[in-house]
PDB file of N, CA and C in Angstrom:
ATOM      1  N   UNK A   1     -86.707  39.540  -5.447  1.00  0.00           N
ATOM      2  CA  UNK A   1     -86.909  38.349  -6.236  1.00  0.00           C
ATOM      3  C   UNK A   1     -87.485  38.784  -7.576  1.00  0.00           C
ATOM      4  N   UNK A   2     -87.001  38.020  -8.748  1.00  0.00           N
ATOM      5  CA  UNK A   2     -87.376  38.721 -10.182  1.00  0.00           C
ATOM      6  C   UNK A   2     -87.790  37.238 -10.660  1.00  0.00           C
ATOM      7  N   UNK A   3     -88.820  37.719 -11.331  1.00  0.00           N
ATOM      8  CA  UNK A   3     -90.109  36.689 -11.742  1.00  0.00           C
ATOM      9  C   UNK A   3     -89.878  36.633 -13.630  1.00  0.00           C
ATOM     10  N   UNK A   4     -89.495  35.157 -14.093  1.00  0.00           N
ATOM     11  CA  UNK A   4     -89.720  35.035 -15.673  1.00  0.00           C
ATOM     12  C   UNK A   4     -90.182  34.080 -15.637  1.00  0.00           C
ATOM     13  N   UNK A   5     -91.491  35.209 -16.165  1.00  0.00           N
ATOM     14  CA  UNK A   5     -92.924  34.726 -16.968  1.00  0.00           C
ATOM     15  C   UNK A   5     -92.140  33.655 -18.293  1.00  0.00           C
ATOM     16  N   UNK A   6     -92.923  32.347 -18.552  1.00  0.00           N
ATOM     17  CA  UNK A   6     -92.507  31.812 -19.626  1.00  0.00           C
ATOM     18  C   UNK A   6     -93.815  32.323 -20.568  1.00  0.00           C
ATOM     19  N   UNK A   7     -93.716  32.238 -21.672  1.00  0.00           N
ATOM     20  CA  UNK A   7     -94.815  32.343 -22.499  1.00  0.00           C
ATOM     21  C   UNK A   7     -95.781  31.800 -22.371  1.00  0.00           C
ATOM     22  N   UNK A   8     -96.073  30.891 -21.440  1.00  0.00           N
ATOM     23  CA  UNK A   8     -98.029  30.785 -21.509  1.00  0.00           C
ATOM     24  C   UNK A   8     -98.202  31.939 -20.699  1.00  0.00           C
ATOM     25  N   UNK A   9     -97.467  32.431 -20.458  1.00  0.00           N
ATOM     26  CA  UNK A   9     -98.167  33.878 -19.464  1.00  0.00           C
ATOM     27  C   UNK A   9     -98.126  35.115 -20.179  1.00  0.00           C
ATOM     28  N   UNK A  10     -98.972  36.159 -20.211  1.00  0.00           N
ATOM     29  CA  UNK A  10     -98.644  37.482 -20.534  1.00  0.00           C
ATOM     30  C   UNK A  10     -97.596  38.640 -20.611  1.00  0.00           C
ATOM     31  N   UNK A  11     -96.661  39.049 -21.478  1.00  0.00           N
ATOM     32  CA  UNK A  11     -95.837  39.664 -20.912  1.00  0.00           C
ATOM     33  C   UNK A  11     -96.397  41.223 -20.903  1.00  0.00           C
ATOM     34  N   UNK A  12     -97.690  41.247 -21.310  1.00  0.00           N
ATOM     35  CA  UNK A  12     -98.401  42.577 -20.359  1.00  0.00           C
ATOM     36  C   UNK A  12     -98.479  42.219 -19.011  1.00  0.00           C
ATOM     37  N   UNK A  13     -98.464  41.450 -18.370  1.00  0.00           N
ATOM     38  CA  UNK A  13     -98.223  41.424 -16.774  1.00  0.00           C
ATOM     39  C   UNK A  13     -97.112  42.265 -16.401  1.00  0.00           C
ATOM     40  N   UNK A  14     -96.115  42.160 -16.694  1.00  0.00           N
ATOM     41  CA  UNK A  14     -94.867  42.376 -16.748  1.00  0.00           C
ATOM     42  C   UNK A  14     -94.948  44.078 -16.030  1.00  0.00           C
ATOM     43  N   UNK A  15     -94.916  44.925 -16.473  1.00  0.00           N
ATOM     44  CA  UNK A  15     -95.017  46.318 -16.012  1.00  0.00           C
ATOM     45  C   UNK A  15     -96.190  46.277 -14.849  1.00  0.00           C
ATOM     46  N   UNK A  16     -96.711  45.401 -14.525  1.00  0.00           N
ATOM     47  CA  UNK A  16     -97.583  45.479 -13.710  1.00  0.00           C
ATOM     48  C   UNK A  16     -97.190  44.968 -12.199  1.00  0.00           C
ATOM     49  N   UNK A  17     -95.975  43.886 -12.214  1.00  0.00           N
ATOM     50  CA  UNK A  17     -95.175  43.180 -11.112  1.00  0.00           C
ATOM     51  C   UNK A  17     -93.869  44.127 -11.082  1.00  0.00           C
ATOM     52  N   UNK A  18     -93.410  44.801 -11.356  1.00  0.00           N
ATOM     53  CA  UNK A  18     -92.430  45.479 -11.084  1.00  0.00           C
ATOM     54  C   UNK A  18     -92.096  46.336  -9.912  1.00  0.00           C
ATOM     55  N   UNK A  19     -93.230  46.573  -8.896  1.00  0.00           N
ATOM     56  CA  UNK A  19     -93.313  47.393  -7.766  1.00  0.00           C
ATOM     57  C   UNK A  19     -93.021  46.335  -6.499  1.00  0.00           C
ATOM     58  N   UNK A  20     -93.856  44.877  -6.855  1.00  0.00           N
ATOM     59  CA  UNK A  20     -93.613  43.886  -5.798  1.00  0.00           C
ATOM     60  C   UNK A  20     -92.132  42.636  -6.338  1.00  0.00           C
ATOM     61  N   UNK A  21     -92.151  42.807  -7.551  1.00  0.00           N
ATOM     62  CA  UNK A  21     -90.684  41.982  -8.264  1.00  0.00           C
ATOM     63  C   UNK A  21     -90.103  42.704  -9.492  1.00  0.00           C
ATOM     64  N   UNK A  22     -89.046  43.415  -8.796  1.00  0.00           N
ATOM     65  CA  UNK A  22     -88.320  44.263  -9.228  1.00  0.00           C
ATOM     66  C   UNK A  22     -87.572  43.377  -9.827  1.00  0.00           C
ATOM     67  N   UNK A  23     -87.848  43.766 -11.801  1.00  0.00           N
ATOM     68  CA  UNK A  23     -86.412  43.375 -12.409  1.00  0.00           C
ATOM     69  C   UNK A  23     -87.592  42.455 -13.268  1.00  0.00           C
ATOM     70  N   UNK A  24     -88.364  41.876 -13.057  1.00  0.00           N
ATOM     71  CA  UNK A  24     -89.039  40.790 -13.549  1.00  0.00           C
ATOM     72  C   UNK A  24     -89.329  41.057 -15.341  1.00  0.00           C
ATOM     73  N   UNK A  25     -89.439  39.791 -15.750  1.00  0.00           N
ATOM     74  CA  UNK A  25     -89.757  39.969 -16.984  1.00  0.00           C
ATOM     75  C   UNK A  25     -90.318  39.274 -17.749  1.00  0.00           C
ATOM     76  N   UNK A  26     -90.761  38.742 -18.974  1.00  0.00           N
ATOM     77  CA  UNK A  26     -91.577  37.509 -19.530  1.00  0.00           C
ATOM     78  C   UNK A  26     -90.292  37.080 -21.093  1.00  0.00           C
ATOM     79  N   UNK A  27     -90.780  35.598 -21.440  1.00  0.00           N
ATOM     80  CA  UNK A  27     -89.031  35.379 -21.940  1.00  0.00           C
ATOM     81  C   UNK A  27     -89.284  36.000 -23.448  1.00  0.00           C
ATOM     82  N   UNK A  28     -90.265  36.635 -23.920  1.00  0.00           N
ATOM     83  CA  UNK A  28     -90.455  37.202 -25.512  1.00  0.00           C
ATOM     84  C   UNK A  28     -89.605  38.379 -25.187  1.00  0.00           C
ATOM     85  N   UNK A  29     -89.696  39.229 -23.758  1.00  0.00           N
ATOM     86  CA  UNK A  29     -89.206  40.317 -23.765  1.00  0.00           C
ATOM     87  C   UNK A  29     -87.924  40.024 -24.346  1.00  0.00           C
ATOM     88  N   UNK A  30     -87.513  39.064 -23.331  1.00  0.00           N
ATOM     89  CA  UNK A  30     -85.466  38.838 -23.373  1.00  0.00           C
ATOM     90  C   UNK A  30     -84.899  37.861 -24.640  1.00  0.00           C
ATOM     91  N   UNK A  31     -85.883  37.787 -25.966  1.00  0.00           N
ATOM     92  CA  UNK A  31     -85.439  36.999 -27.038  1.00  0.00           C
ATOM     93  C   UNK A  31     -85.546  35.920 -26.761  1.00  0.00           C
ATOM     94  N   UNK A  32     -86.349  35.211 -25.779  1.00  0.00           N
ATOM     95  CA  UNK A  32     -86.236  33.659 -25.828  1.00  0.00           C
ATOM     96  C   UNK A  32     -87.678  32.855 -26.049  1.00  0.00           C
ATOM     97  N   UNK A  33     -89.083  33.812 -26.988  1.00  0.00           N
ATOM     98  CA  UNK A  33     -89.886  33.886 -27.508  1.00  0.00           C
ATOM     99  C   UNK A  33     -90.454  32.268 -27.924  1.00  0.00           C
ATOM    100  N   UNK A  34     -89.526  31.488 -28.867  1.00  0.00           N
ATOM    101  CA  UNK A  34     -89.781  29.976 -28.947  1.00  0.00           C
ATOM    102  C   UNK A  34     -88.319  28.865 -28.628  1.00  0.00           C
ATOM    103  N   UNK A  35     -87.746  29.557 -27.755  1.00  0.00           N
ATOM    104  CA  UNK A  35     -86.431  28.267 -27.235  1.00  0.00           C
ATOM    105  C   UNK A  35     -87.400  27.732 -25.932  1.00  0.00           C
ATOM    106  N   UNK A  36     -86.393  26.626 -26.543  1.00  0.00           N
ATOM    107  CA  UNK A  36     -86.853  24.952 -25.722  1.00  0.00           C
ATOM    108  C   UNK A  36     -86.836  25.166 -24.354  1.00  0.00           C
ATOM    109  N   UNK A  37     -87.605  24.742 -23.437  1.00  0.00           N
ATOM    110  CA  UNK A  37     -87.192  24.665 -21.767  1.00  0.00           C
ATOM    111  C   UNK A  37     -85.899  24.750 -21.070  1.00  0.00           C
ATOM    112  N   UNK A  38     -85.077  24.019 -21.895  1.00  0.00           N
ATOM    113  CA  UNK A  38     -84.147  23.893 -21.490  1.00  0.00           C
ATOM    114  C   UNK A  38     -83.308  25.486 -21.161  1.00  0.00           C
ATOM    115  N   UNK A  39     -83.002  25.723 -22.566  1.00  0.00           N
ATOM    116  CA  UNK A  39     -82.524  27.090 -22.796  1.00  0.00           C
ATOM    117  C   UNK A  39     -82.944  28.201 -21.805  1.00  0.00           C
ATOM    118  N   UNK A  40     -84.385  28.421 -21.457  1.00  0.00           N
ATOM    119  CA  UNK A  40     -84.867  29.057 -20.478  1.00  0.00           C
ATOM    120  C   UNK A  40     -84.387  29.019 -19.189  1.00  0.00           C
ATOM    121  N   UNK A  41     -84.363  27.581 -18.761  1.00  0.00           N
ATOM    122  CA  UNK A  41     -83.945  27.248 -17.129  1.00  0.00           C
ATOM    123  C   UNK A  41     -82.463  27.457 -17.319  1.00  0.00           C
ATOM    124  N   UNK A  42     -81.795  27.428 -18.775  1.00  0.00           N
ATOM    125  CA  UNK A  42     -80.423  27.872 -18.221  1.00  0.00           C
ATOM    126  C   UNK A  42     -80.149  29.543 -18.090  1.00  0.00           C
ATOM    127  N   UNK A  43     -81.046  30.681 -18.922  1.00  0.00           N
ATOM    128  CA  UNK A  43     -81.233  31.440 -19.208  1.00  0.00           C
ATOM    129  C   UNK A  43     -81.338  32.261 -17.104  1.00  0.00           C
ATOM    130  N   UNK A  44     -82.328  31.565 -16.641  1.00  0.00           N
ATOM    131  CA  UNK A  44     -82.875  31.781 -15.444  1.00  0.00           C
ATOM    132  C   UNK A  44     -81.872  31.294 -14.697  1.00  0.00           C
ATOM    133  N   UNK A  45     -80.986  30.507 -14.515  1.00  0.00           N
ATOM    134  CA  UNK A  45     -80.411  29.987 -13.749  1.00  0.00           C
ATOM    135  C   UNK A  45     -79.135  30.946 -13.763  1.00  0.00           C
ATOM    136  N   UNK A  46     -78.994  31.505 -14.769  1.00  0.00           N
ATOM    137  CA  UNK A  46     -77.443  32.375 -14.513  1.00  0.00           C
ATOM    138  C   UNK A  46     -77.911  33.596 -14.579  1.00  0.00           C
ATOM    139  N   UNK A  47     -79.352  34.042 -14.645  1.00  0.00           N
ATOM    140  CA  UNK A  47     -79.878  35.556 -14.060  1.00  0.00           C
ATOM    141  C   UNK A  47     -80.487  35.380 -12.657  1.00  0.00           C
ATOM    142  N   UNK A  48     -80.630  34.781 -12.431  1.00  0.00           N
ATOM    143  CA  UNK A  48     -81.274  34.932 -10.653  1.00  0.00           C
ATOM    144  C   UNK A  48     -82.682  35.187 -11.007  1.00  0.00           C
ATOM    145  N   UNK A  49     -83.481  34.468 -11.802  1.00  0.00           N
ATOM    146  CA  UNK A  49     -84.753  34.434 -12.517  1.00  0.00           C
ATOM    147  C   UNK A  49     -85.433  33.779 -11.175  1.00  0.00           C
ATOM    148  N   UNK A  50     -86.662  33.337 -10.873  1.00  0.00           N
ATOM    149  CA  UNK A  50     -87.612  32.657 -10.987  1.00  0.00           C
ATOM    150  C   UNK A  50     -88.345  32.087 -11.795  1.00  0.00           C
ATOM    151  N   UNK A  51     -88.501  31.121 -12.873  1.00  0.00           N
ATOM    152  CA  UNK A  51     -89.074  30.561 -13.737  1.00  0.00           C
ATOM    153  C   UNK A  51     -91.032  30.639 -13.141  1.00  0.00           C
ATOM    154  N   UNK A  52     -91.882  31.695 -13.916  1.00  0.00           N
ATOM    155  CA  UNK A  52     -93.199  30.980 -13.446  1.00  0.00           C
ATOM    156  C   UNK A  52     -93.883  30.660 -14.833  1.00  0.00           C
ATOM    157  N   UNK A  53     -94.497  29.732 -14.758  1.00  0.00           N
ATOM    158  CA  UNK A  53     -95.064  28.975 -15.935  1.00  0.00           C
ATOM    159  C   UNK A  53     -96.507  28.100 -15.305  1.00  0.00           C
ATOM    160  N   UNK A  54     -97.396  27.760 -15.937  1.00  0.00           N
ATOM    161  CA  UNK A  54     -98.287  26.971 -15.981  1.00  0.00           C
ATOM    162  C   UNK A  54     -97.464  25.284 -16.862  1.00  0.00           C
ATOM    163  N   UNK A  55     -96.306  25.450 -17.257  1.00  0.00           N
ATOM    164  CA  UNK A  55     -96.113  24.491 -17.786  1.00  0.00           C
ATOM    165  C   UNK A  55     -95.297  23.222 -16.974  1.00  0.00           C
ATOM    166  N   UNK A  56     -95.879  22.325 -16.422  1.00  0.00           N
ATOM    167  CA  UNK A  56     -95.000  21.163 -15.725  1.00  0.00           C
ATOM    168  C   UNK A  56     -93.766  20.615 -16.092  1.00  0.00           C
ATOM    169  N   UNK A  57     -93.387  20.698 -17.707  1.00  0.00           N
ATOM    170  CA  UNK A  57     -91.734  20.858 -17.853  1.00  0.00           C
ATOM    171  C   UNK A  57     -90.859  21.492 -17.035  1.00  0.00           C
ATOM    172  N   UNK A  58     -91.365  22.867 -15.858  1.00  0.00           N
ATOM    173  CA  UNK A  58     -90.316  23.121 -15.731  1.00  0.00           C
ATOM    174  C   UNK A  58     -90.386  22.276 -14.216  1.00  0.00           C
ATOM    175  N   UNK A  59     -90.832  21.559 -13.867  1.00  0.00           N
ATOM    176  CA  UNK A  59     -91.261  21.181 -12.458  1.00  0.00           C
ATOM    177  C   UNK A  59     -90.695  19.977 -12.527  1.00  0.00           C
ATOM    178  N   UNK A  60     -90.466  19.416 -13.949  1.00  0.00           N
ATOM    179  CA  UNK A  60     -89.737  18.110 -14.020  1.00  0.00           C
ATOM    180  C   UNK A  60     -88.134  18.363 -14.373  1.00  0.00           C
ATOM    181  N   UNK A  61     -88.057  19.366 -14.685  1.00  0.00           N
ATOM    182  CA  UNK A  61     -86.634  19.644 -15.063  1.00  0.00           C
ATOM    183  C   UNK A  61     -85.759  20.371 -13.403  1.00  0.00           C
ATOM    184  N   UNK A  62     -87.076  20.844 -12.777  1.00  0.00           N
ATOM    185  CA  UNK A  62     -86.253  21.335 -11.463  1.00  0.00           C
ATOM    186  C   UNK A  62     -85.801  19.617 -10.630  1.00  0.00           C
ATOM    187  N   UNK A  63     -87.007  19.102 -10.504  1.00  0.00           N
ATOM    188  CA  UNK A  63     -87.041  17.620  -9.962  1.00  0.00           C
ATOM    189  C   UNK A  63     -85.164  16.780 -10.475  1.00  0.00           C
ATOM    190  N   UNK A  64     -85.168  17.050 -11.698  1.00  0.00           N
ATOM    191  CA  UNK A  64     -83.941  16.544 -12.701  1.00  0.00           C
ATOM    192  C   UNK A  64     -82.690  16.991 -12.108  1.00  0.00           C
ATOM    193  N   UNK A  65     -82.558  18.342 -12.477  1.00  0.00           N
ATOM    194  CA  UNK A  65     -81.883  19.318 -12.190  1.00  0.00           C
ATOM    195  C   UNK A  65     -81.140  20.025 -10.991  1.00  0.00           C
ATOM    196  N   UNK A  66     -82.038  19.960 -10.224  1.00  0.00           N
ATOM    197  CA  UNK A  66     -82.115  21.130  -8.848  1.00  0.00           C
ATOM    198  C   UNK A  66     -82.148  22.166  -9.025  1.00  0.00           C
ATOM    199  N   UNK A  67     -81.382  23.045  -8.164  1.00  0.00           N
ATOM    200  CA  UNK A  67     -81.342  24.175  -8.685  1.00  0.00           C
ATOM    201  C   UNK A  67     -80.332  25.332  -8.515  1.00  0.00           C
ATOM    202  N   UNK A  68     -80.091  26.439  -8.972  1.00  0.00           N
ATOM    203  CA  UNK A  68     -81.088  27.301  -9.650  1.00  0.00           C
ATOM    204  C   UNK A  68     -81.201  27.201 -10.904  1.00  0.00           C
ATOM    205  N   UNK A  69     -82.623  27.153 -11.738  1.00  0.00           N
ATOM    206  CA  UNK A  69     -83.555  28.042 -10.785  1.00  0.00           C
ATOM    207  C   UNK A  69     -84.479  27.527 -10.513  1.00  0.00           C
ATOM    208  N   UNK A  70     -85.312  28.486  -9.556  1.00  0.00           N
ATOM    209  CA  UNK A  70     -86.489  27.950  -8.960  1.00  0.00           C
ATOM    210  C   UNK A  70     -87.604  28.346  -9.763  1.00  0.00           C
ATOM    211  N   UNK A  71     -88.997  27.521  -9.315  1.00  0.00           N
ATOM    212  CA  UNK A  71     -90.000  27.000 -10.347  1.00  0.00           C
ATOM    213  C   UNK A  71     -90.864  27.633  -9.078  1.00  0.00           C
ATOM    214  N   UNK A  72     -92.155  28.458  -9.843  1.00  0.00           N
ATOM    215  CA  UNK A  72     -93.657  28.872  -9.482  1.00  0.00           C
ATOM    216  C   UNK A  72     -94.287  28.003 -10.708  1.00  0.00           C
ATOM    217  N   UNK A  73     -95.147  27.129 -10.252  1.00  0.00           N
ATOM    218  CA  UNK A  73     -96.254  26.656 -10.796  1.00  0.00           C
ATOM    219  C   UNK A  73     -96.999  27.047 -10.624  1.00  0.00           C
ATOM    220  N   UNK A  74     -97.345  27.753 -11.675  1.00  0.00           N
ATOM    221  CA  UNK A  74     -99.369  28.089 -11.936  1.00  0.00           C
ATOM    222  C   UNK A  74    -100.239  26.814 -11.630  1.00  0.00           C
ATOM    223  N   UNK A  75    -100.881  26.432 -10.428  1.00  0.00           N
ATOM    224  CA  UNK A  75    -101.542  25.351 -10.781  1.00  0.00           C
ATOM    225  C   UNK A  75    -103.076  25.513 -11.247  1.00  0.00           C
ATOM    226  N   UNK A  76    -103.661  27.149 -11.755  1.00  0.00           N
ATOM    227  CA  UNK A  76    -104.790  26.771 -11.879  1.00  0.00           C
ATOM    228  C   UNK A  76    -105.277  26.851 -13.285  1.00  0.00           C
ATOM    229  N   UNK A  77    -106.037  27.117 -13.789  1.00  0.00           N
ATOM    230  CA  UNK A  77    -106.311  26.776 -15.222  1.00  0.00           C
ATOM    231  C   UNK A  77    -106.212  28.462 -15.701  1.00  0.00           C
ATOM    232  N   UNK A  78    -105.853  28.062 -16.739  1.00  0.00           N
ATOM    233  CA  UNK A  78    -105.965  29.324 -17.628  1.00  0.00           C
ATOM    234  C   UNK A  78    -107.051  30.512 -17.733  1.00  0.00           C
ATOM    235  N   UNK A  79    -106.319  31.725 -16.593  1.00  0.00           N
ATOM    236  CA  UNK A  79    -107.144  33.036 -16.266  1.00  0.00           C
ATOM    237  C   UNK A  79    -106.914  34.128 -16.809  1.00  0.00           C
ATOM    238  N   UNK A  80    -107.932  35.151 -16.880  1.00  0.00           N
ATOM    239  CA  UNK A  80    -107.552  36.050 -17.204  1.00  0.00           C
ATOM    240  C   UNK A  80    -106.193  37.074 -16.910  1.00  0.00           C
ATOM    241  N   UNK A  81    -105.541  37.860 -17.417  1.00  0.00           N
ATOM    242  CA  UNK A  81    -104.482  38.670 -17.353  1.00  0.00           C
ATOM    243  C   UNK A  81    -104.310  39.016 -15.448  1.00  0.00           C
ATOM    244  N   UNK A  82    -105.624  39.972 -15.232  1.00  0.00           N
ATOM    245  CA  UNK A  82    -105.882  39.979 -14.006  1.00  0.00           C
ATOM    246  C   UNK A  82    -106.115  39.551 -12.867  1.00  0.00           C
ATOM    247  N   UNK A  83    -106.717  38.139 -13.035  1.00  0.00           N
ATOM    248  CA  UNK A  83    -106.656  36.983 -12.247  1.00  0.00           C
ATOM    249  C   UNK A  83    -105.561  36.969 -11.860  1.00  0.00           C
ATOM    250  N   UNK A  84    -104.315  35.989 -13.018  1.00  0.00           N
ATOM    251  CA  UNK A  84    -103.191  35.809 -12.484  1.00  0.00           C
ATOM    252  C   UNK A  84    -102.388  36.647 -12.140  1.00  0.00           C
ATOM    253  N   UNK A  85    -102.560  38.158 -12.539  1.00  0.00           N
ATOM    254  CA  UNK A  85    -101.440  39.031 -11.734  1.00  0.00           C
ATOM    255  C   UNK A  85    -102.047  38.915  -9.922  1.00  0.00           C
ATOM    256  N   UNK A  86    -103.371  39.376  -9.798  1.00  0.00           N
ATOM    257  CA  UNK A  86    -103.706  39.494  -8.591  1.00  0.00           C
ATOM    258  C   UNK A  86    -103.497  37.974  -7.684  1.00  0.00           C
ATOM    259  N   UNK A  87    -103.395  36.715  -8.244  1.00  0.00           N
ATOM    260  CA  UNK A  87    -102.912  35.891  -7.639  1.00  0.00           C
ATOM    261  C   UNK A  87    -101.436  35.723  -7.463  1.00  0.00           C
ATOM    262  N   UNK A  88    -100.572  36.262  -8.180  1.00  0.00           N
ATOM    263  CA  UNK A  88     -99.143  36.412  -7.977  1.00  0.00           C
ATOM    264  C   UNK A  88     -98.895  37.378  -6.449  1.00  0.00           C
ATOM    265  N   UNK A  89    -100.019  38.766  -6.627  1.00  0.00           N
ATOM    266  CA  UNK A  89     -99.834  40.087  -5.839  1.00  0.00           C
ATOM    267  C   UNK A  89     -99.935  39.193  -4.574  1.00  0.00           C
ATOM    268  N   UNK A  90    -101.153  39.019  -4.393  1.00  0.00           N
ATOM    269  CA  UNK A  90    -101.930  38.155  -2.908  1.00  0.00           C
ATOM    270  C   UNK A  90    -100.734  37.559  -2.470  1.00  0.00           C
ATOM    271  N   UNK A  91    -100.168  36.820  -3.414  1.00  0.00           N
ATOM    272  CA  UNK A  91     -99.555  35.291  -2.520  1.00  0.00           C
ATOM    273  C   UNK A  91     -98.071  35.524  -2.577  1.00  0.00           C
ATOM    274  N   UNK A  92     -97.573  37.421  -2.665  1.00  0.00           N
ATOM    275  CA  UNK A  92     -96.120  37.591  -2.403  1.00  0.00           C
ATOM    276  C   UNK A  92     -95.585  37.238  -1.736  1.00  0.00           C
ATOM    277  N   UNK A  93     -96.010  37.332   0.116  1.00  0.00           N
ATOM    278  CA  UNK A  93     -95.277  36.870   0.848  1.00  0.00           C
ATOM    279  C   UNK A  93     -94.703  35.859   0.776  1.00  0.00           C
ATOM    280  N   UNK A  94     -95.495  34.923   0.570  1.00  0.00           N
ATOM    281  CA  UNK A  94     -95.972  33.378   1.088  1.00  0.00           C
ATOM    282  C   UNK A  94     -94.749  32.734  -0.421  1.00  0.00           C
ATOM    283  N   UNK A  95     -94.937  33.382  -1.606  1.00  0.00           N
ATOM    284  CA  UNK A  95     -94.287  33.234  -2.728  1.00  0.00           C
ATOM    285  C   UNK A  95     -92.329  34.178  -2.424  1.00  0.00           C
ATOM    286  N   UNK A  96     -92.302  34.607  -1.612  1.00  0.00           N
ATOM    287  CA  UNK A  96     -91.141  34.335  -1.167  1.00  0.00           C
ATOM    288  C   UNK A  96     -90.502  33.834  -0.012  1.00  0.00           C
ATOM    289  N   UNK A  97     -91.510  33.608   1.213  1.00  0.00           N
ATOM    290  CA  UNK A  97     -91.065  32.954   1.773  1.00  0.00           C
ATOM    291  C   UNK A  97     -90.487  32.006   1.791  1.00  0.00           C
ATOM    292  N   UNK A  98     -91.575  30.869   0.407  1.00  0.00           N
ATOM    293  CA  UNK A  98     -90.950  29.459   0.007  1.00  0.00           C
ATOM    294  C   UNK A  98     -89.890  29.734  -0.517  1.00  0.00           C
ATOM    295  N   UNK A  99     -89.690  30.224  -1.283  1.00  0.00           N
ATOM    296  CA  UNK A  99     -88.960  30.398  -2.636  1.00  0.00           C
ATOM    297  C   UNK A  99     -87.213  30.730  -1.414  1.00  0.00           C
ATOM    298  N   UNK A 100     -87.625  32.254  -1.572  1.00  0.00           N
ATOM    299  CA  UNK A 100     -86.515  33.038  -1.351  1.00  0.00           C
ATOM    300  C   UNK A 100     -85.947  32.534   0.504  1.00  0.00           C
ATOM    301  N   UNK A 101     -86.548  32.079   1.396  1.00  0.00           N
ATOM    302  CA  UNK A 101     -86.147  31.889   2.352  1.00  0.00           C
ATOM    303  C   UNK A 101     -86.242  30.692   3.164  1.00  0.00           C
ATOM    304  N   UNK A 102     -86.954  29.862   2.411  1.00  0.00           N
ATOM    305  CA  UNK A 102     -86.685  28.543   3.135  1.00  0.00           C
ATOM    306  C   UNK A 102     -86.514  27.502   1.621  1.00  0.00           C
ATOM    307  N   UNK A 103     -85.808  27.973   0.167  1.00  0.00           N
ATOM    308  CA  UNK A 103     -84.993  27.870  -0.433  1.00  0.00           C
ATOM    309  C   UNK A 103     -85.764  26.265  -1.187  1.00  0.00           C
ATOM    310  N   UNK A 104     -86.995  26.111  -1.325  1.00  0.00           N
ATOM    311  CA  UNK A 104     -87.839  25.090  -2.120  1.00  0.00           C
ATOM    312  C   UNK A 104     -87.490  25.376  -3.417  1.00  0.00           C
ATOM    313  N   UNK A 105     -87.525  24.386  -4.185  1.00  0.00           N
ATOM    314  CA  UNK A 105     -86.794  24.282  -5.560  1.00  0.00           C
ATOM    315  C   UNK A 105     -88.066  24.957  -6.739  1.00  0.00           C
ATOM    316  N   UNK A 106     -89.578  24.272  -6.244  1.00  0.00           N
ATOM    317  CA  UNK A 106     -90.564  24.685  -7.010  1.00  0.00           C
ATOM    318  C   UNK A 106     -91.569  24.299  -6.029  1.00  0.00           C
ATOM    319  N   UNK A 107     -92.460  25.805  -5.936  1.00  0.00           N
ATOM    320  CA  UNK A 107     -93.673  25.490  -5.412  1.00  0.00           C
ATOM    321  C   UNK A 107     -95.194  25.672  -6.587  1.00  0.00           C
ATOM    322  N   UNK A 108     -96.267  25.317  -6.114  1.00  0.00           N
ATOM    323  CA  UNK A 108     -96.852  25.074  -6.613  1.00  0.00           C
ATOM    324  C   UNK A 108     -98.107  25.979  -5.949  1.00  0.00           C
ATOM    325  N   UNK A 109     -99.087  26.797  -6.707  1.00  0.00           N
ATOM    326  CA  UNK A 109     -99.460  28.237  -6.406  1.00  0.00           C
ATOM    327  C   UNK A 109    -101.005  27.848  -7.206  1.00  0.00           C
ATOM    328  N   UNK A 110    -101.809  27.596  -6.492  1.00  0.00           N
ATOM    329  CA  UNK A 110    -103.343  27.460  -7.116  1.00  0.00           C
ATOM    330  C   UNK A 110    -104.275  28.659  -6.583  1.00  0.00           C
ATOM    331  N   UNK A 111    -105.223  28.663  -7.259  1.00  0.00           N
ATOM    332  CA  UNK A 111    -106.629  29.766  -6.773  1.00  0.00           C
ATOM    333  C   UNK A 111    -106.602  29.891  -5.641  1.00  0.00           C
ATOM    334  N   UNK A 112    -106.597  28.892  -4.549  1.00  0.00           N
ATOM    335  CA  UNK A 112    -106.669  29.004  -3.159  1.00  0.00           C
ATOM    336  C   UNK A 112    -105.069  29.200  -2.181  1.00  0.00           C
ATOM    337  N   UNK A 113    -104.484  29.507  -3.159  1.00  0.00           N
ATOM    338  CA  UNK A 113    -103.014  29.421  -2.483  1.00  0.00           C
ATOM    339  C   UNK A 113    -102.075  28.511  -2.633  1.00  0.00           C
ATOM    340  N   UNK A 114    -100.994  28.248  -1.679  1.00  0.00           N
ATOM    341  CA  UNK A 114    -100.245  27.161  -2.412  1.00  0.00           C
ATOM    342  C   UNK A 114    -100.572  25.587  -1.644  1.00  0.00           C
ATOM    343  N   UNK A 115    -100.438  24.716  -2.611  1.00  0.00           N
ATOM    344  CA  UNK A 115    -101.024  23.300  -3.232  1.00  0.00           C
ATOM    345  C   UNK A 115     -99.933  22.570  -2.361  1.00  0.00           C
TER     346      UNK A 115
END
């Protein structure tokens, strides 16, 4: 499973998820730096992305939409670099189980796990 970071997230994370989400990337890497939501979820949808964002646009556009692609919501407030990688690391399984095997459109991923 390959993880795109939207820009409220770090794309120094990025080299840091590559051992547990191979392929992953953040969207400044791939030129899509200030395009609209939209552009992104189509961007993700014909790479086999995961969209993760703190931003609820994409949670309303999966709701809209369906999918692919699928939506990780950050639900907790704005953490440090390390925080949120180590909350991505922790909650791999569980973050593909939903996702990748029982095929949920967008889950939703807080401090304590998923919401």
């Amino acid at each position: 499973m390959k993880l795109l970071l939207d820009e409220n997230l770090s794309r120094r994370l990025v080299p840091f998820l590559q051992n547990h989400f191979p392929g992953s990337t953040q969207v400044a890497l791939i030129g899509l730096e200030h395009a609209d939501d939209r552009a992104i979820w189509e961007y993700a949808g014909n790479h086999d992305f995961v969209i993760v964002t703190r931003d609820a646009d994409f949670e309303e556009l999966s709701a809209l939409y369906g999918q692919p692609p699928q939506v990780l919501w950050l639900r907790s407030p704005n953490q440090s670099k390390p925080a949120t990688l180590s909350l991505l690391l922790e909650n791999r399984d569980a973050i593909v189980a939903a996702l990748h095997e029982k095929g949920i459109a967008c889950v939703e991923l807080g401090r304590q796990g998923f919401e």
